[in-house]
ModelCIF file with pLDDT and N, C-alpha, C, O atoms, coordinates in Angstrom:
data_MODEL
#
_entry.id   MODEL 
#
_entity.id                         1 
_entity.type                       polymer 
_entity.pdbx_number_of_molecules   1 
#
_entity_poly.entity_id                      1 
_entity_poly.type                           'polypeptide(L)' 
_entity_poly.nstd_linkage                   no 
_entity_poly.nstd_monomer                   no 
_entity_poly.pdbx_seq_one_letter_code       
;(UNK)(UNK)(UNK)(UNK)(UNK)(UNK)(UNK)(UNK)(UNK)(UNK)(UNK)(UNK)(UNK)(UNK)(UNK)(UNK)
(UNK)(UNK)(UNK)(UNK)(UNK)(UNK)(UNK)(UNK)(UNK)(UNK)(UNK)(UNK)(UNK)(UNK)(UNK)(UNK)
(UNK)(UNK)(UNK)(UNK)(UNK)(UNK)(UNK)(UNK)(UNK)(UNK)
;
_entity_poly.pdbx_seq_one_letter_code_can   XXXXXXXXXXXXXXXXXXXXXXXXXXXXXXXXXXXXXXXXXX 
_entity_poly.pdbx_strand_id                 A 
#
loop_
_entity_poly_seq.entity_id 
_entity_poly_seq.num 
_entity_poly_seq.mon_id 
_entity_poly_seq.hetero 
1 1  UNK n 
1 2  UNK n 
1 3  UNK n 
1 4  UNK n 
1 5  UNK n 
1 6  UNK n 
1 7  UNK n 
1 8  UNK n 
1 9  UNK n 
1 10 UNK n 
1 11 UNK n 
1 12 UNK n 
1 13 UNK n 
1 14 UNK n 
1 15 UNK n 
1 16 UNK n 
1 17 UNK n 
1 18 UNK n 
1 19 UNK n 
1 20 UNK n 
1 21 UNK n 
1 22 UNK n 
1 23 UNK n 
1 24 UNK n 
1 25 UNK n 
1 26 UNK n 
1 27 UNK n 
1 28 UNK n 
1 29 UNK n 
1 30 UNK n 
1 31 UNK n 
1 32 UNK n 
1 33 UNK n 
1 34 UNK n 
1 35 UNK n 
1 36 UNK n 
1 37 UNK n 
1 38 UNK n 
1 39 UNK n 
1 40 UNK n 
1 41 UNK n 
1 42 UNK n 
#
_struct_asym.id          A 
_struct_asym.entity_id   1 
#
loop_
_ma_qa_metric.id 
_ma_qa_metric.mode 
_ma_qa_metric.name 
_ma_qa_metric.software_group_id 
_ma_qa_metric.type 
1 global pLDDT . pLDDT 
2 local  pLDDT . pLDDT 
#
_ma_qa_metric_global.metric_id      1 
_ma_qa_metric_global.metric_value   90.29 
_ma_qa_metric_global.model_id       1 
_ma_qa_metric_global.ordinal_id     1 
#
loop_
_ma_qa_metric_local.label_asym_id 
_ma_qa_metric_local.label_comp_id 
_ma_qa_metric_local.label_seq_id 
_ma_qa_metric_local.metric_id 
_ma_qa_metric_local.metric_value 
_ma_qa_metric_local.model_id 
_ma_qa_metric_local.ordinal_id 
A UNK 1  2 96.00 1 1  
A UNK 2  2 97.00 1 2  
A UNK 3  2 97.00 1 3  
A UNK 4  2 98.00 1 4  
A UNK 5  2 98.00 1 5  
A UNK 6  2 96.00 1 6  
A UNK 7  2 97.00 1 7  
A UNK 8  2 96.00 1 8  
A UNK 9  2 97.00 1 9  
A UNK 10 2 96.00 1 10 
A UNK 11 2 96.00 1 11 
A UNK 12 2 97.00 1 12 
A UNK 13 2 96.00 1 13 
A UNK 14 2 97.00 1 14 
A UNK 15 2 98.00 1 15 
A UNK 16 2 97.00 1 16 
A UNK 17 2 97.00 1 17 
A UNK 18 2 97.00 1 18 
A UNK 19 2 97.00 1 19 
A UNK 20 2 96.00 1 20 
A UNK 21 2 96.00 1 21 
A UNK 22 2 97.00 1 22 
A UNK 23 2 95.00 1 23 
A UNK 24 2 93.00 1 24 
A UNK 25 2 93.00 1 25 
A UNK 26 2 94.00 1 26 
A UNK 27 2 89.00 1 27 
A UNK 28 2 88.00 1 28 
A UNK 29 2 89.00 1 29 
A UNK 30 2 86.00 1 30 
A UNK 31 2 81.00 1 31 
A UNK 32 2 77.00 1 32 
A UNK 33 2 76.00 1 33 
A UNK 34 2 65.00 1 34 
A UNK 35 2 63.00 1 35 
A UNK 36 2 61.00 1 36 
A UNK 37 2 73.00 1 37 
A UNK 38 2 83.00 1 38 
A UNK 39 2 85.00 1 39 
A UNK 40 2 88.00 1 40 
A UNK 41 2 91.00 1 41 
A UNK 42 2 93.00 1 42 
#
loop_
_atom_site.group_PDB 
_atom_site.id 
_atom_site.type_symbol 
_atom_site.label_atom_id 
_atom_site.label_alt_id 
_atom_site.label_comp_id 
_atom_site.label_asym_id 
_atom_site.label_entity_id 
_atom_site.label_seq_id 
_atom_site.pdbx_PDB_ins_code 
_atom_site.Cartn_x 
_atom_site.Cartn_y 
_atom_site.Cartn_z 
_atom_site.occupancy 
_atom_site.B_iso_or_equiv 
_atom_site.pdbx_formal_charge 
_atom_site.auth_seq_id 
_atom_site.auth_comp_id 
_atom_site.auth_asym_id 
_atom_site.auth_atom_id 
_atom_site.pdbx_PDB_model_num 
ATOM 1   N N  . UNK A 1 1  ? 51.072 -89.850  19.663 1.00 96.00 ? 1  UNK A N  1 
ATOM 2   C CA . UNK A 1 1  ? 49.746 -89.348  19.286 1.00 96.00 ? 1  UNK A CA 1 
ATOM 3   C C  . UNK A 1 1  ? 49.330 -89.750  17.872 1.00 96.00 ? 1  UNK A C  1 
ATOM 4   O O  . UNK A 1 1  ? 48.607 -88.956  17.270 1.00 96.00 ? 1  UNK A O  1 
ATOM 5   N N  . UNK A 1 2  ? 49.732 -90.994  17.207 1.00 97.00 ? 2  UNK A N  1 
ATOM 6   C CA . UNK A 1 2  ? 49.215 -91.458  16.011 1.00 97.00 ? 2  UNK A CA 1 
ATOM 7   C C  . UNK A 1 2  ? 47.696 -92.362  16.731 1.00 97.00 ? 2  UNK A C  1 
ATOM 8   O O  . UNK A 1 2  ? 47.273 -92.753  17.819 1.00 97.00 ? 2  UNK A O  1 
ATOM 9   N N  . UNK A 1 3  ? 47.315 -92.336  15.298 1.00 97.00 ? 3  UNK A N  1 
ATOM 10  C CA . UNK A 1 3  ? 45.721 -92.843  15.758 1.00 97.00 ? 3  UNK A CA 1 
ATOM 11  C C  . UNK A 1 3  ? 46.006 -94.105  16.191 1.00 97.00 ? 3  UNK A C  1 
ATOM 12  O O  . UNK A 1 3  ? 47.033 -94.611  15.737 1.00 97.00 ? 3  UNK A O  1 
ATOM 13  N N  . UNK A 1 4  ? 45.246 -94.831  17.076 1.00 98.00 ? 4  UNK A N  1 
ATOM 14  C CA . UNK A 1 4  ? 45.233 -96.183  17.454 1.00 98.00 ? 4  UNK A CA 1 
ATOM 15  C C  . UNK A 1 4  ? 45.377 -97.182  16.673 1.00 98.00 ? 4  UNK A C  1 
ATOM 16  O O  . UNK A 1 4  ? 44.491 -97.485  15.874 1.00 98.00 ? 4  UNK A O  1 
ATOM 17  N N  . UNK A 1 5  ? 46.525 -97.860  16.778 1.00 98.00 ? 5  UNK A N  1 
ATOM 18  C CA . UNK A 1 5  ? 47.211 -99.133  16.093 1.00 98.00 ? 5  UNK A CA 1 
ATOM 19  C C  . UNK A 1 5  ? 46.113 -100.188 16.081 1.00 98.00 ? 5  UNK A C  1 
ATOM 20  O O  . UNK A 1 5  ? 45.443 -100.247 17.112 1.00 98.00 ? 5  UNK A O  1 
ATOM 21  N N  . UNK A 1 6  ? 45.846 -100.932 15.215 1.00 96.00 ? 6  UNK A N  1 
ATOM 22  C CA . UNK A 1 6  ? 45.468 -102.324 15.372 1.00 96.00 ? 6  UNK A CA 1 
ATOM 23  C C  . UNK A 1 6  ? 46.045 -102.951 14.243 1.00 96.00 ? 6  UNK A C  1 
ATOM 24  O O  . UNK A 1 6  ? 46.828 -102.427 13.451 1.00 96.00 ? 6  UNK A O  1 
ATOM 25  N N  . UNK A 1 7  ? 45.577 -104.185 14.218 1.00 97.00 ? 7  UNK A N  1 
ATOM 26  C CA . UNK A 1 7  ? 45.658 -104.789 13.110 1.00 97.00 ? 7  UNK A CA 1 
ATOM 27  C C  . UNK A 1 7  ? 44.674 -104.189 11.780 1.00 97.00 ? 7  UNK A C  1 
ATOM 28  O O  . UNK A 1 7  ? 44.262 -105.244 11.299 1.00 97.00 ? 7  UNK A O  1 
ATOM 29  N N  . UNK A 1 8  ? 44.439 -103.738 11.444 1.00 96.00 ? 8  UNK A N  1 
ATOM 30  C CA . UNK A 1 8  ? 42.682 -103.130 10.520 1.00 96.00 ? 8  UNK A CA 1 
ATOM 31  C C  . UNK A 1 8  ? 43.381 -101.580 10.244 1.00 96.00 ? 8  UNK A C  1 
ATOM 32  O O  . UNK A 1 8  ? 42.855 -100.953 9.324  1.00 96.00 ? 8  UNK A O  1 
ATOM 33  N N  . UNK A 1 9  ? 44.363 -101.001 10.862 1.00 97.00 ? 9  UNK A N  1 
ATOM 34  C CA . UNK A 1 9  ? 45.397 -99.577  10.506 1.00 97.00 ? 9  UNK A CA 1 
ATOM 35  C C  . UNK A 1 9  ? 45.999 -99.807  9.487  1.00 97.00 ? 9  UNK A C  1 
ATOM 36  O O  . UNK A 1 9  ? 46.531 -100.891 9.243  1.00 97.00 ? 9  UNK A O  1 
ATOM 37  N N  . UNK A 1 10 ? 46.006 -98.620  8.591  1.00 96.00 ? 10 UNK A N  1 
ATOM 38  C CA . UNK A 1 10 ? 46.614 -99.188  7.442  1.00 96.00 ? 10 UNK A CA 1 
ATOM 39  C C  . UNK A 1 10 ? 47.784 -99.127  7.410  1.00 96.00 ? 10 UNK A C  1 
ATOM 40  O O  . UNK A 1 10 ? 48.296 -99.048  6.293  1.00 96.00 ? 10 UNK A O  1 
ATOM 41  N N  . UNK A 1 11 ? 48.677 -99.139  8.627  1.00 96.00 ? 11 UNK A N  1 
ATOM 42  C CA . UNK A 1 11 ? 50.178 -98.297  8.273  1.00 96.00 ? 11 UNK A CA 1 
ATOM 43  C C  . UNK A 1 11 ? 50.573 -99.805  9.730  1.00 96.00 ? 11 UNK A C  1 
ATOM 44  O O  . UNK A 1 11 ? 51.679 -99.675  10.254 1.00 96.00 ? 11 UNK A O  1 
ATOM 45  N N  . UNK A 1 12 ? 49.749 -100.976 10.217 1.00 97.00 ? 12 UNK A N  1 
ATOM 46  C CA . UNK A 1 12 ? 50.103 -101.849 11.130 1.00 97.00 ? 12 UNK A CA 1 
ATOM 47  C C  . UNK A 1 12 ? 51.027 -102.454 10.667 1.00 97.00 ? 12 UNK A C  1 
ATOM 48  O O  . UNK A 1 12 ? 51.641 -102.921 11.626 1.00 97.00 ? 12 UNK A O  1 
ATOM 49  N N  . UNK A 1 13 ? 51.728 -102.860 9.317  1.00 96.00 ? 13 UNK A N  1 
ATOM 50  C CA . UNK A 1 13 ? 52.913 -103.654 9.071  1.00 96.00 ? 13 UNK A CA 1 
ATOM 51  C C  . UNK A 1 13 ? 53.983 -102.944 9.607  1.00 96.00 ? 13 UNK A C  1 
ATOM 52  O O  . UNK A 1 13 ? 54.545 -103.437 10.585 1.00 96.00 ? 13 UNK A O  1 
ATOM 53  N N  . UNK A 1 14 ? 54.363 -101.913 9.173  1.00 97.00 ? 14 UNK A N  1 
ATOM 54  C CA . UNK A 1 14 ? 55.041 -101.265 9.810  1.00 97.00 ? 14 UNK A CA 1 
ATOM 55  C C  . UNK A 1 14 ? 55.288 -101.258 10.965 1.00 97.00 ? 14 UNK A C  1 
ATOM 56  O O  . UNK A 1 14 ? 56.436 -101.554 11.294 1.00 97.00 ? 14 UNK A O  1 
ATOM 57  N N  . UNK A 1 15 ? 54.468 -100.976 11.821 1.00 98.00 ? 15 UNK A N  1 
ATOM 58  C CA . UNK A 1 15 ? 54.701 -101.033 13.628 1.00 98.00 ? 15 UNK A CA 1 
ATOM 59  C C  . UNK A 1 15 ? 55.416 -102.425 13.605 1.00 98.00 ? 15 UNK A C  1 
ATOM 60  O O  . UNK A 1 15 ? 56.534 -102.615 14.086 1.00 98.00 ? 15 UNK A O  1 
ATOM 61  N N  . UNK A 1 16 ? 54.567 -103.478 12.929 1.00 97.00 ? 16 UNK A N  1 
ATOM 62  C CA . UNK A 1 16 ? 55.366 -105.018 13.552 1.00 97.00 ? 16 UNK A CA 1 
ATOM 63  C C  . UNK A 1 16 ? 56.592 -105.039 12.541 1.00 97.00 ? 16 UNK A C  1 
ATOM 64  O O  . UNK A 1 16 ? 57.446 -105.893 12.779 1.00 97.00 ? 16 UNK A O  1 
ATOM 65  N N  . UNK A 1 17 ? 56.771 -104.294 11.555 1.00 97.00 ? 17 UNK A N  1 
ATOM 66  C CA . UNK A 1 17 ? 58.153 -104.681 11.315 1.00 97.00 ? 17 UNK A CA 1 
ATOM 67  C C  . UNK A 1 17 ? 59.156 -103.953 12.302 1.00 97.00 ? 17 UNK A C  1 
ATOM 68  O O  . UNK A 1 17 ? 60.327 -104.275 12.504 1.00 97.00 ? 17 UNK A O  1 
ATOM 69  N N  . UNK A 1 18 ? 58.516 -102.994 12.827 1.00 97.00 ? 18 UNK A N  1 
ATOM 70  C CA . UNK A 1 18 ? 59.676 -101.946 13.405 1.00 97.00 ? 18 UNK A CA 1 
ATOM 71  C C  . UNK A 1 18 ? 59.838 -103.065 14.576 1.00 97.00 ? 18 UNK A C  1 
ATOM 72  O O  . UNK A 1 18 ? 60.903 -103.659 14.749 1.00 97.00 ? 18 UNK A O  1 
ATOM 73  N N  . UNK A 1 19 ? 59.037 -103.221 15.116 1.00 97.00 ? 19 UNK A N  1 
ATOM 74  C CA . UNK A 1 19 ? 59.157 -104.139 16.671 1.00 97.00 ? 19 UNK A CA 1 
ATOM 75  C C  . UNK A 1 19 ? 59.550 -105.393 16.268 1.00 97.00 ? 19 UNK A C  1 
ATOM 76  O O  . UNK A 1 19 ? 60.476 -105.711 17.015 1.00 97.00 ? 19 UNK A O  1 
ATOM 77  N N  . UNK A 1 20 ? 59.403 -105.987 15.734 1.00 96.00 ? 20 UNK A N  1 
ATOM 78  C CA . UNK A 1 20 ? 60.147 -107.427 15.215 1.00 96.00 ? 20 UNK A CA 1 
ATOM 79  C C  . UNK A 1 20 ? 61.796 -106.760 14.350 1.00 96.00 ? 20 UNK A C  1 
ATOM 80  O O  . UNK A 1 20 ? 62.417 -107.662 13.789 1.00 96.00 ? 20 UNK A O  1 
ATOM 81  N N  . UNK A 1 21 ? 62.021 -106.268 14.314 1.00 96.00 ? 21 UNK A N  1 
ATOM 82  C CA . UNK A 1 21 ? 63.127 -105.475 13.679 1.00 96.00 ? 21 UNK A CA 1 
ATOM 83  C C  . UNK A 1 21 ? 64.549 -105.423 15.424 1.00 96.00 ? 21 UNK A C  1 
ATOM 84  O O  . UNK A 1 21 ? 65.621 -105.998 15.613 1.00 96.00 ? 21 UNK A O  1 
ATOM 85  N N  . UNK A 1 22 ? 63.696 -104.403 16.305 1.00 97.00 ? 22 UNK A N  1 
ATOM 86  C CA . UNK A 1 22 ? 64.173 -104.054 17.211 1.00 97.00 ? 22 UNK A CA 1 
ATOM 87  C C  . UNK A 1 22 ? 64.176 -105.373 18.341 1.00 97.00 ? 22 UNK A C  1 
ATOM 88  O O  . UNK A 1 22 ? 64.958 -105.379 19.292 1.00 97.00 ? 22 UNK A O  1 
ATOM 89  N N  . UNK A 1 23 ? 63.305 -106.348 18.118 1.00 95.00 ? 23 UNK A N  1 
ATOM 90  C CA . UNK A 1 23 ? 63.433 -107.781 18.804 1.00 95.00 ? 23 UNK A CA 1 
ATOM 91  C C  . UNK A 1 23 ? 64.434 -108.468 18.152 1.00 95.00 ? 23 UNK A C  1 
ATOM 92  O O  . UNK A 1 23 ? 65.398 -108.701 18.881 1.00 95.00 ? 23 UNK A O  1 
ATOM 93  N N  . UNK A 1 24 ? 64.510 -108.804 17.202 1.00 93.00 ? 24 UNK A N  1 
ATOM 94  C CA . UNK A 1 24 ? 65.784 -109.378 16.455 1.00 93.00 ? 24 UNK A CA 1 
ATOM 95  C C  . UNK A 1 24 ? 66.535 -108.732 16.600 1.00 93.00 ? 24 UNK A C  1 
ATOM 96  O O  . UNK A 1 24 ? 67.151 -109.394 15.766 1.00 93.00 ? 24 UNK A O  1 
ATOM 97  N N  . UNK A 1 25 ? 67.438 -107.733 16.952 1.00 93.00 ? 25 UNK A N  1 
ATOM 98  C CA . UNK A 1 25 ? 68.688 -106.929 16.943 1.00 93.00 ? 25 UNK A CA 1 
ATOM 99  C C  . UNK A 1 25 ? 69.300 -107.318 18.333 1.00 93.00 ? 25 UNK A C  1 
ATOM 100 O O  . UNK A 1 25 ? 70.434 -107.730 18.576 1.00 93.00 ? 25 UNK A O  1 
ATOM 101 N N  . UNK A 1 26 ? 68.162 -107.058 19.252 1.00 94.00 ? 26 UNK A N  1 
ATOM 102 C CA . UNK A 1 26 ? 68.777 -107.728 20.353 1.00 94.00 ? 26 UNK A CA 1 
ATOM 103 C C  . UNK A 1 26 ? 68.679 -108.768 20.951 1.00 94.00 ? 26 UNK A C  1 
ATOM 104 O O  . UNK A 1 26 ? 68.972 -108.830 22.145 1.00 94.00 ? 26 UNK A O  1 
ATOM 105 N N  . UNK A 1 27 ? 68.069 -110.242 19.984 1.00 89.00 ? 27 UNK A N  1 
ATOM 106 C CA . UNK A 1 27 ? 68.105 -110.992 19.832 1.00 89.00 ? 27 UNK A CA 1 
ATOM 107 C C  . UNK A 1 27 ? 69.683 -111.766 19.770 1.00 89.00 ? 27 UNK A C  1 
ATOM 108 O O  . UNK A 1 27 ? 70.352 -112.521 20.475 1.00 89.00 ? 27 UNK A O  1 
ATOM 109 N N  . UNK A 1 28 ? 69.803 -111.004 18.359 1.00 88.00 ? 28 UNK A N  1 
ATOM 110 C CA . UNK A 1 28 ? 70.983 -111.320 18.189 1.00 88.00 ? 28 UNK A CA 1 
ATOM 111 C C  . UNK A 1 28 ? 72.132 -111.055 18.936 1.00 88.00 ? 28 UNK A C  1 
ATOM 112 O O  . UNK A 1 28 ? 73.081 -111.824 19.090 1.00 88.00 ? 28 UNK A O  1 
ATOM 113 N N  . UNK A 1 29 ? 71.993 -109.846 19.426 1.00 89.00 ? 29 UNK A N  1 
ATOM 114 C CA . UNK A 1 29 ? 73.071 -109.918 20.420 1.00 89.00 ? 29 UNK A CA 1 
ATOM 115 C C  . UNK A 1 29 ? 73.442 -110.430 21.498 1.00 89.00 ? 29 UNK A C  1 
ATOM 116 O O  . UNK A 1 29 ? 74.518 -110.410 22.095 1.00 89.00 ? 29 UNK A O  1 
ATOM 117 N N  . UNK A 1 30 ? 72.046 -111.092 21.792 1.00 86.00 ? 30 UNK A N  1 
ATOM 118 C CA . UNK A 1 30 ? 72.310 -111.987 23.099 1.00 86.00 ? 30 UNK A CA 1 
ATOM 119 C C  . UNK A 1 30 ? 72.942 -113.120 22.599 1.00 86.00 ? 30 UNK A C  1 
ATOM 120 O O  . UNK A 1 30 ? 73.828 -113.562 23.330 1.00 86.00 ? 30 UNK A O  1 
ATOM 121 N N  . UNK A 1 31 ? 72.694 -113.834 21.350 1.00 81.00 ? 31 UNK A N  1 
ATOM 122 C CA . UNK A 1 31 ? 73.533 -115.004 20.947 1.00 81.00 ? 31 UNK A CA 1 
ATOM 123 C C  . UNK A 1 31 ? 74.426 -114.573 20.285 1.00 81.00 ? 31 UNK A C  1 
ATOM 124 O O  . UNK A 1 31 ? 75.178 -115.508 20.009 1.00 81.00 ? 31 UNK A O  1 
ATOM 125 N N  . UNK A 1 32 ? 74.802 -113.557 19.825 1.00 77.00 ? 32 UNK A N  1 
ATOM 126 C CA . UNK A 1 32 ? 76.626 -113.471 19.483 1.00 77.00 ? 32 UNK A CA 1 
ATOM 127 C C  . UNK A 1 32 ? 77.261 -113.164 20.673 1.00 77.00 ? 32 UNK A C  1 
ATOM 128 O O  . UNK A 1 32 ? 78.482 -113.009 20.636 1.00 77.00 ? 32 UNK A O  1 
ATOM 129 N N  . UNK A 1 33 ? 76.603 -113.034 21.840 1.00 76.00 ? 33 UNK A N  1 
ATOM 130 C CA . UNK A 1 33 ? 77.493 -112.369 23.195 1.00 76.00 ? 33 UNK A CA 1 
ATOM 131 C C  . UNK A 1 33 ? 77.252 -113.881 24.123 1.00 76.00 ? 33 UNK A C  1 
ATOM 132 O O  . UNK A 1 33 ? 77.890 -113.898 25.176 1.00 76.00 ? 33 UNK A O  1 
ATOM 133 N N  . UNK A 1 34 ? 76.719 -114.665 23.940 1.00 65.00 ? 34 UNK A N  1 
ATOM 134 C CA . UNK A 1 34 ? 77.118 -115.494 24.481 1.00 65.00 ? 34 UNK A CA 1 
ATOM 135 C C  . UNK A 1 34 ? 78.246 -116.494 25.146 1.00 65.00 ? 34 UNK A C  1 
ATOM 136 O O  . UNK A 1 34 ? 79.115 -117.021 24.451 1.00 65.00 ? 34 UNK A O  1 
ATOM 137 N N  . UNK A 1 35 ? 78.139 -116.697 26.553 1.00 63.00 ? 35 UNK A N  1 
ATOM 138 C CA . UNK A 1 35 ? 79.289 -116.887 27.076 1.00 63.00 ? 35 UNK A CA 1 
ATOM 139 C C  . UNK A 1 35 ? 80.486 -117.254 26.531 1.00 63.00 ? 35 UNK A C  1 
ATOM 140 O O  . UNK A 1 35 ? 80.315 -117.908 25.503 1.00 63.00 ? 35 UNK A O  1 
ATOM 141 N N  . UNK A 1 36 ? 81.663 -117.082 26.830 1.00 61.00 ? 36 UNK A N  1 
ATOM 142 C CA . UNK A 1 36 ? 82.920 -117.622 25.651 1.00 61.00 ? 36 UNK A CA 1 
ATOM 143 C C  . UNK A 1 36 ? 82.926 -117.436 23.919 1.00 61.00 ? 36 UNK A C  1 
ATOM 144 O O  . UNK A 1 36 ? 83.822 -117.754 23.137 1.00 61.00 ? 36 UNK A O  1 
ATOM 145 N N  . UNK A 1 37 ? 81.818 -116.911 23.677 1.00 73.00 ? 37 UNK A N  1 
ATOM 146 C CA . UNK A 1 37 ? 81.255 -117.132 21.903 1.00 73.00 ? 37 UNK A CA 1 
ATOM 147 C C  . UNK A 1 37 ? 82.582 -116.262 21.013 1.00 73.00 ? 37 UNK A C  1 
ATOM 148 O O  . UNK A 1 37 ? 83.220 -115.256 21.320 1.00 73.00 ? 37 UNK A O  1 
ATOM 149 N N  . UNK A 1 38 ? 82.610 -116.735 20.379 1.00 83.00 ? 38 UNK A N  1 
ATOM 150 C CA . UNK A 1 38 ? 83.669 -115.942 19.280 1.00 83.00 ? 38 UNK A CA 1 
ATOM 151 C C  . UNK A 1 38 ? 82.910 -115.713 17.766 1.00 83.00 ? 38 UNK A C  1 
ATOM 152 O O  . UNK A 1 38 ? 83.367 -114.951 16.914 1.00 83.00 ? 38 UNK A O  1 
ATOM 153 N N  . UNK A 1 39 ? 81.831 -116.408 17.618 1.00 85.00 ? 39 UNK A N  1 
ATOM 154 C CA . UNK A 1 39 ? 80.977 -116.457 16.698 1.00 85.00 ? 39 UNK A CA 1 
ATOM 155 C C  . UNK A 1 39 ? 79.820 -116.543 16.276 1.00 85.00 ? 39 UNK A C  1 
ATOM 156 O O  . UNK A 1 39 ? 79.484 -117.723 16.172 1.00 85.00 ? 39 UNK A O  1 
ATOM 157 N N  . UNK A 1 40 ? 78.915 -115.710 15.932 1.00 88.00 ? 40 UNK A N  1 
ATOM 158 C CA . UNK A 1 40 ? 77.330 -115.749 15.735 1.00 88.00 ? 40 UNK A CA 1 
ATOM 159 C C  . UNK A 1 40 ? 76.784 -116.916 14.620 1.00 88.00 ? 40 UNK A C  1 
ATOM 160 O O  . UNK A 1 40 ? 77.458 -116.832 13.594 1.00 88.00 ? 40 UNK A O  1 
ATOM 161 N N  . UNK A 1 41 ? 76.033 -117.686 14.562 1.00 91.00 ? 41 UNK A N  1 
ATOM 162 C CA . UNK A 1 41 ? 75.518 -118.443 13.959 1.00 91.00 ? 41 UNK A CA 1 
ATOM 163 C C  . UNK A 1 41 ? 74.229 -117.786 13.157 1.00 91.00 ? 41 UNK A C  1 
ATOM 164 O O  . UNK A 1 41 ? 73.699 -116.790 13.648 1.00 91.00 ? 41 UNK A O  1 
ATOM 165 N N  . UNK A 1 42 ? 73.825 -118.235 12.167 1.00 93.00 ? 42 UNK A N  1 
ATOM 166 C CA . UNK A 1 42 ? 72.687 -117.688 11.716 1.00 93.00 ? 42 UNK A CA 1 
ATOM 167 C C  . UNK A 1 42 ? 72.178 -119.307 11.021 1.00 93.00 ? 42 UNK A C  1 
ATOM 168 O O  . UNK A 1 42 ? 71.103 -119.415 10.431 1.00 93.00 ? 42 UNK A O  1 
#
């Protein structure tokens, strides 16, 4: 129930850091869990 997000909200960085935050996490885990992998690359 926060007011409607857009881009033009003053608090919108936030939302996309949180969601680009939570996309990269399991990002990453799909390439450190990669088949046979013993090691994450960055």
């Amino acid at each position: 129930e926060n007011q409607l997000l857009s881009p033009s909200h003053p608090e919108w960085d936030i939302f996309m850091e949180g969601l680009e935050e939570i996309c990269k996490e399991l990002a990453k885990k799909i390439a450190r869990d990669g088949e046979g992998a013993t090691k994450l690359i960055e």
